[in-house]
PDB file of N, CA and C in Angstrom:
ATOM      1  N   UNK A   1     -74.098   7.422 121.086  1.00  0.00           N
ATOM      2  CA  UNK A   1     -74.071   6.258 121.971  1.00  0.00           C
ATOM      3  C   UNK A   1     -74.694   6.663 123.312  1.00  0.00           C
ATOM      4  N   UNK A   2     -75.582   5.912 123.650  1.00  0.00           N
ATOM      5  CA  UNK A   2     -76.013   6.169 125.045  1.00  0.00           C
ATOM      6  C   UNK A   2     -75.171   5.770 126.110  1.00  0.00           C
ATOM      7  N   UNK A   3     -75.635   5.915 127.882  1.00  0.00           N
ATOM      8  CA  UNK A   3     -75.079   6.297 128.696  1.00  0.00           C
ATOM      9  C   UNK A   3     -75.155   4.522 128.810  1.00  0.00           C
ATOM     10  N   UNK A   4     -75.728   4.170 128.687  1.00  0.00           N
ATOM     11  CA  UNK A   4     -75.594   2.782 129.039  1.00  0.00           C
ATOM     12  C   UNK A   4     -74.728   1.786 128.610  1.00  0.00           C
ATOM     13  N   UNK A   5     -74.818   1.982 127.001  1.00  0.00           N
ATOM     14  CA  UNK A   5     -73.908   1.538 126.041  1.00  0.00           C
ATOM     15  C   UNK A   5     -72.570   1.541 126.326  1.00  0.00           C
ATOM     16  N   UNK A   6     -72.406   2.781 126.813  1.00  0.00           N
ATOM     17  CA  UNK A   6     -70.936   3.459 127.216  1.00  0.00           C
ATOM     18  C   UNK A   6     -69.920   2.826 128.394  1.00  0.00           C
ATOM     19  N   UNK A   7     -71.064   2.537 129.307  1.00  0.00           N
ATOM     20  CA  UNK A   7     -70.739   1.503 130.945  1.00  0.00           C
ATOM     21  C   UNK A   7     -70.479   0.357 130.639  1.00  0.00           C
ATOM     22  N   UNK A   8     -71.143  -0.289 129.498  1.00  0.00           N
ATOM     23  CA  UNK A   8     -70.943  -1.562 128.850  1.00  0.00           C
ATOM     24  C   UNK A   8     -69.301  -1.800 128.189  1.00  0.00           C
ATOM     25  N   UNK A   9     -69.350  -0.926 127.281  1.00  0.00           N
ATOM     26  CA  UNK A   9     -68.165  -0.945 126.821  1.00  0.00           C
ATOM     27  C   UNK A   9     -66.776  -0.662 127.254  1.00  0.00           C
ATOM     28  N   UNK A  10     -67.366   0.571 128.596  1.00  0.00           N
ATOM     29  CA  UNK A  10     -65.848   0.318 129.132  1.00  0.00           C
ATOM     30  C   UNK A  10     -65.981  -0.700 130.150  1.00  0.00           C
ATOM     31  N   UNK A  11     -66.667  -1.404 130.533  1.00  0.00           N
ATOM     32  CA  UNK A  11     -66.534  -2.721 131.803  1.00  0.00           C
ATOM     33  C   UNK A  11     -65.714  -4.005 130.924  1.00  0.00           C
ATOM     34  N   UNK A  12     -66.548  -4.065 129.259  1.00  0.00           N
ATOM     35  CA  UNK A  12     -65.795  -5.116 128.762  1.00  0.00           C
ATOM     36  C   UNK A  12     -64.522  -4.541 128.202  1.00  0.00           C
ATOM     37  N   UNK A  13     -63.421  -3.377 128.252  1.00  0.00           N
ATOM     38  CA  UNK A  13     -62.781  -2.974 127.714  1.00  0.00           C
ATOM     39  C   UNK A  13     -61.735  -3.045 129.036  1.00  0.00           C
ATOM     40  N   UNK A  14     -61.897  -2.756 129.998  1.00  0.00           N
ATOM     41  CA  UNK A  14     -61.169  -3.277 131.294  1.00  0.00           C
ATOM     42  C   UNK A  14     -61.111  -4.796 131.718  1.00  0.00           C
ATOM     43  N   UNK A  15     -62.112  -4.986 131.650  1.00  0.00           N
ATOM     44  CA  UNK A  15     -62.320  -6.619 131.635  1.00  0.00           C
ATOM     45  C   UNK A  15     -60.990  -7.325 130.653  1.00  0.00           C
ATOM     46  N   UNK A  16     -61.047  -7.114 129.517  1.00  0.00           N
ATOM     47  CA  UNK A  16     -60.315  -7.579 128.026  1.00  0.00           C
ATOM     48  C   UNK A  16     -59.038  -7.385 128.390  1.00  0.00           C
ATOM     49  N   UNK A  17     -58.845  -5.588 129.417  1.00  0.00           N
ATOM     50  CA  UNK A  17     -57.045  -5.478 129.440  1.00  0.00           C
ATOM     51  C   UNK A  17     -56.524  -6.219 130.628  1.00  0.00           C
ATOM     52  N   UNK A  18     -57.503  -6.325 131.654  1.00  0.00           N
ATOM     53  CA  UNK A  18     -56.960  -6.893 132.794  1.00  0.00           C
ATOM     54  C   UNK A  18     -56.955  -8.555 132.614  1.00  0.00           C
ATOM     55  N   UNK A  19     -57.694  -9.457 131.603  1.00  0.00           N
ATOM     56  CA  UNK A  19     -57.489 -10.463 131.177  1.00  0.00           C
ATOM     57  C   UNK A  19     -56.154 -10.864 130.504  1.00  0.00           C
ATOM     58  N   UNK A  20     -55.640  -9.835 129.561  1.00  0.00           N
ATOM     59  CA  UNK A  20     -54.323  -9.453 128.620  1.00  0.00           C
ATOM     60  C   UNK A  20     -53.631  -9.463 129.717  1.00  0.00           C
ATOM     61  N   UNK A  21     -53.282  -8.774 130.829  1.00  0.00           N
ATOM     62  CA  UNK A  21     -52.414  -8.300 131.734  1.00  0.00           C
ATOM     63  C   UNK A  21     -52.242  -9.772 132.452  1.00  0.00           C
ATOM     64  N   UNK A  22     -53.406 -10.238 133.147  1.00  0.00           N
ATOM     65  CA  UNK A  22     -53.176 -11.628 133.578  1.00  0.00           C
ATOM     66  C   UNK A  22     -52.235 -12.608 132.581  1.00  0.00           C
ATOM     67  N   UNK A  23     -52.504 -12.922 131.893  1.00  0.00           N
ATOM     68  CA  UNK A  23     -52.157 -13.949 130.980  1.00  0.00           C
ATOM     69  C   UNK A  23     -50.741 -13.597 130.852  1.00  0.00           C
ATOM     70  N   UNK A  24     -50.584 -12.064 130.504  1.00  0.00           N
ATOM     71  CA  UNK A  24     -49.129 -12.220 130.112  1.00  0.00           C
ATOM     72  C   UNK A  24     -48.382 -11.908 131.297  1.00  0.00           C
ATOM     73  N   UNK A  25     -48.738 -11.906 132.426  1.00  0.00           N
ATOM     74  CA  UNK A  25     -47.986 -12.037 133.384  1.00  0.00           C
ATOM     75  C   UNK A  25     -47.641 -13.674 133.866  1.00  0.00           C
ATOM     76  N   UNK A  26     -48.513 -14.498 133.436  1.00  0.00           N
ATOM     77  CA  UNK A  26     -48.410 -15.978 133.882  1.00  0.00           C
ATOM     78  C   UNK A  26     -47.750 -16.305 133.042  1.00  0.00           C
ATOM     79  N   UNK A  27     -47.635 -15.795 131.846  1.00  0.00           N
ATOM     80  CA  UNK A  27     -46.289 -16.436 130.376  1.00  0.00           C
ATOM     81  C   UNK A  27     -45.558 -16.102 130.874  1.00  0.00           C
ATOM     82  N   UNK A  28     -44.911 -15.200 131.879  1.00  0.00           N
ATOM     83  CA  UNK A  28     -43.470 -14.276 131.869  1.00  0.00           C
ATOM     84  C   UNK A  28     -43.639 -15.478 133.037  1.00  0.00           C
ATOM     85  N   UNK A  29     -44.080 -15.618 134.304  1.00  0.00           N
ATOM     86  CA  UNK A  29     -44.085 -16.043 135.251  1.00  0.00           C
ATOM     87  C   UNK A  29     -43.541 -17.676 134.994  1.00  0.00           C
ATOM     88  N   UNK A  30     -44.667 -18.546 133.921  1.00  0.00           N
ATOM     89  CA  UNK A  30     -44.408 -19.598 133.794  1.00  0.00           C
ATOM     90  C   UNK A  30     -42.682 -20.097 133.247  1.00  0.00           C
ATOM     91  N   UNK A  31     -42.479 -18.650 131.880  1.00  0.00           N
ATOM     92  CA  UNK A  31     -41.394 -18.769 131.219  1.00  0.00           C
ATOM     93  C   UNK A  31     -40.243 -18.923 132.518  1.00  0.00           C
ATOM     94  N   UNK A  32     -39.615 -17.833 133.489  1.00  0.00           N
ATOM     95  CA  UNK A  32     -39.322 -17.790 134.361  1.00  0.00           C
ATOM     96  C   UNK A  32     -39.252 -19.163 135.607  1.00  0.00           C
ATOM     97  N   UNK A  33     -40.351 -19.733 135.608  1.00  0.00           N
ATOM     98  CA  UNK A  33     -40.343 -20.885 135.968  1.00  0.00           C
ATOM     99  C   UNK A  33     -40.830 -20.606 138.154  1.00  0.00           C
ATOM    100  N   UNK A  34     -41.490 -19.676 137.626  1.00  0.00           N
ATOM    101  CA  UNK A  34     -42.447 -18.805 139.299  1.00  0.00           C
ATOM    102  C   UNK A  34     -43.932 -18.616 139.090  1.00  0.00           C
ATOM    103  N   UNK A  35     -44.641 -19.562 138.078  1.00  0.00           N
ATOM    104  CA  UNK A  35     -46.191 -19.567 137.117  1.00  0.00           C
ATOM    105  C   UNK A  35     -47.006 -19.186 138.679  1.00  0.00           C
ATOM    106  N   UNK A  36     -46.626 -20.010 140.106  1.00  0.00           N
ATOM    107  CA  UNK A  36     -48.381 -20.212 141.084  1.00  0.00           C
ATOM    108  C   UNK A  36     -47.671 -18.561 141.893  1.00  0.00           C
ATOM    109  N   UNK A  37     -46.635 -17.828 141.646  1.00  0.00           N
ATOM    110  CA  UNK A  37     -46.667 -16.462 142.515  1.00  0.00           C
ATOM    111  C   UNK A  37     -48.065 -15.526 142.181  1.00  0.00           C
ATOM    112  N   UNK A  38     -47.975 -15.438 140.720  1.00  0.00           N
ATOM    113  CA  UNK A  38     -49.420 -14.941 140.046  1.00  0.00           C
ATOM    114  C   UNK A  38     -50.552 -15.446 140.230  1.00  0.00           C
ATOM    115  N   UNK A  39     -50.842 -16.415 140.472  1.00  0.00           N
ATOM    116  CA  UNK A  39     -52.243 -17.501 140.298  1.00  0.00           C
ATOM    117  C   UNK A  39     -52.404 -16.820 142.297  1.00  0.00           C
ATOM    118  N   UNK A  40     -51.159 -16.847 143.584  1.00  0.00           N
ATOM    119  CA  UNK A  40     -51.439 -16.745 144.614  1.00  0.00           C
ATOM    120  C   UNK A  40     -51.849 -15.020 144.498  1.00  0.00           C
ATOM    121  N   UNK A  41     -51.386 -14.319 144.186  1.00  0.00           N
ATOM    122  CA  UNK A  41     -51.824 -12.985 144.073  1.00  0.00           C
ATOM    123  C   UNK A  41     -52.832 -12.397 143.828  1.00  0.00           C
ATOM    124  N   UNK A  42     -53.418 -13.250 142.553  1.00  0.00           N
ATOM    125  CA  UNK A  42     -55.372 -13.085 142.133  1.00  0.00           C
ATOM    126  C   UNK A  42     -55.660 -13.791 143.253  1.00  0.00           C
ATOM    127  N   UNK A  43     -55.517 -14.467 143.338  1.00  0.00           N
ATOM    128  CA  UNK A  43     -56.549 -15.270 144.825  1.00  0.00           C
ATOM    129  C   UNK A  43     -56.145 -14.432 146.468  1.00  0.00           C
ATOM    130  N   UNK A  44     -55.437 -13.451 146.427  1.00  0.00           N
ATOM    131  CA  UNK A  44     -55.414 -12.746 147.106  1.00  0.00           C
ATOM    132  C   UNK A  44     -55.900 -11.300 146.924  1.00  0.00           C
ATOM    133  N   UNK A  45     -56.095 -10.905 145.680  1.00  0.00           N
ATOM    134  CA  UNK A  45     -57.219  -9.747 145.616  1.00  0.00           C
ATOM    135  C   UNK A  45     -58.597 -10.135 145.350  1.00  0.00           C
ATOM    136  N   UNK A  46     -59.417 -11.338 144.988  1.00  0.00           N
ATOM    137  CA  UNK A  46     -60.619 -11.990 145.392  1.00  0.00           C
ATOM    138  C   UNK A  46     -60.645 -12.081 146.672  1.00  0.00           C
ATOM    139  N   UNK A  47     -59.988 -12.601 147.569  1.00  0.00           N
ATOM    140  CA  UNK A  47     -60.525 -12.590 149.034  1.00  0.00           C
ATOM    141  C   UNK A  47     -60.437 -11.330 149.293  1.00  0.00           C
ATOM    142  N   UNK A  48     -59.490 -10.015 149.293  1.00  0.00           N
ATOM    143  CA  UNK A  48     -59.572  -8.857 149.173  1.00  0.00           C
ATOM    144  C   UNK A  48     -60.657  -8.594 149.264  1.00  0.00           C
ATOM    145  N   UNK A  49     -61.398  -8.426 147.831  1.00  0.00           N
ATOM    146  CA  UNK A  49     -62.708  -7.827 147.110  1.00  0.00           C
ATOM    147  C   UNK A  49     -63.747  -8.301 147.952  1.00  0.00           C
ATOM    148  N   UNK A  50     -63.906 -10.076 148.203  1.00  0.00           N
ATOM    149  CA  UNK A  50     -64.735 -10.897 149.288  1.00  0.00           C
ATOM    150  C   UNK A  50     -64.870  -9.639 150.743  1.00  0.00           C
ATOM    151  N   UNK A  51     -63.950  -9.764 151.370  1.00  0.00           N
ATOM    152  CA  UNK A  51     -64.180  -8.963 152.432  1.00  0.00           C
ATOM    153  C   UNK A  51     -64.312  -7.914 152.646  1.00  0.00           C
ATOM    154  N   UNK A  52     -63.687  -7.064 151.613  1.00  0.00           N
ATOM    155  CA  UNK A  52     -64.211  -5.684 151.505  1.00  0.00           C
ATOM    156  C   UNK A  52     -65.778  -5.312 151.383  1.00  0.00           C
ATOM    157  N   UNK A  53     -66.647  -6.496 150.546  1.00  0.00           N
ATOM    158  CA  UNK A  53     -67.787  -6.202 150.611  1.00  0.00           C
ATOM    159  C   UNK A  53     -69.286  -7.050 151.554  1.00  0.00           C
ATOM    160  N   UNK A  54     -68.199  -8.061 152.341  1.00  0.00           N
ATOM    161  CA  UNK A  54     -69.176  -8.564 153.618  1.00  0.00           C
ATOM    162  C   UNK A  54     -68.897  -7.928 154.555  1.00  0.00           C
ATOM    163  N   UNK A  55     -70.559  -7.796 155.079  1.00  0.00           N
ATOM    164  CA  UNK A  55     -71.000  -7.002 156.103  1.00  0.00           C
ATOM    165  C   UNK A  55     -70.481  -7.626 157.335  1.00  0.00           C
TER     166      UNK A  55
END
């Protein structure tokens, strides 16, 4: 497998767990009956990520 192949597969392989991880944190969240604490938390590491990378 090349070096490229390799970057590919682990971006969609993190991608896939941190999708898994989302989701089943919003089932536990929703079950629980606290679903927007999670939904406010991603939207607080996007603006995170946002400003970390404007100049």
């Amino acid at each position: 497998m090349n070096i490229a192949g390799l970057v590919v597969m682990w971006l969609l392989l993190v991608f896939i767990i941190l999708l898994f991880i989302y989701l089943s944190m919003d089932r536990i969240a929703r079950h629980m009956g606290c679903g927007n604490l999670f939904d406010k938390y991603i939207e607080m590491v996007i603006d995170w990520i946002r400003d970390a990378f404007r100049d």
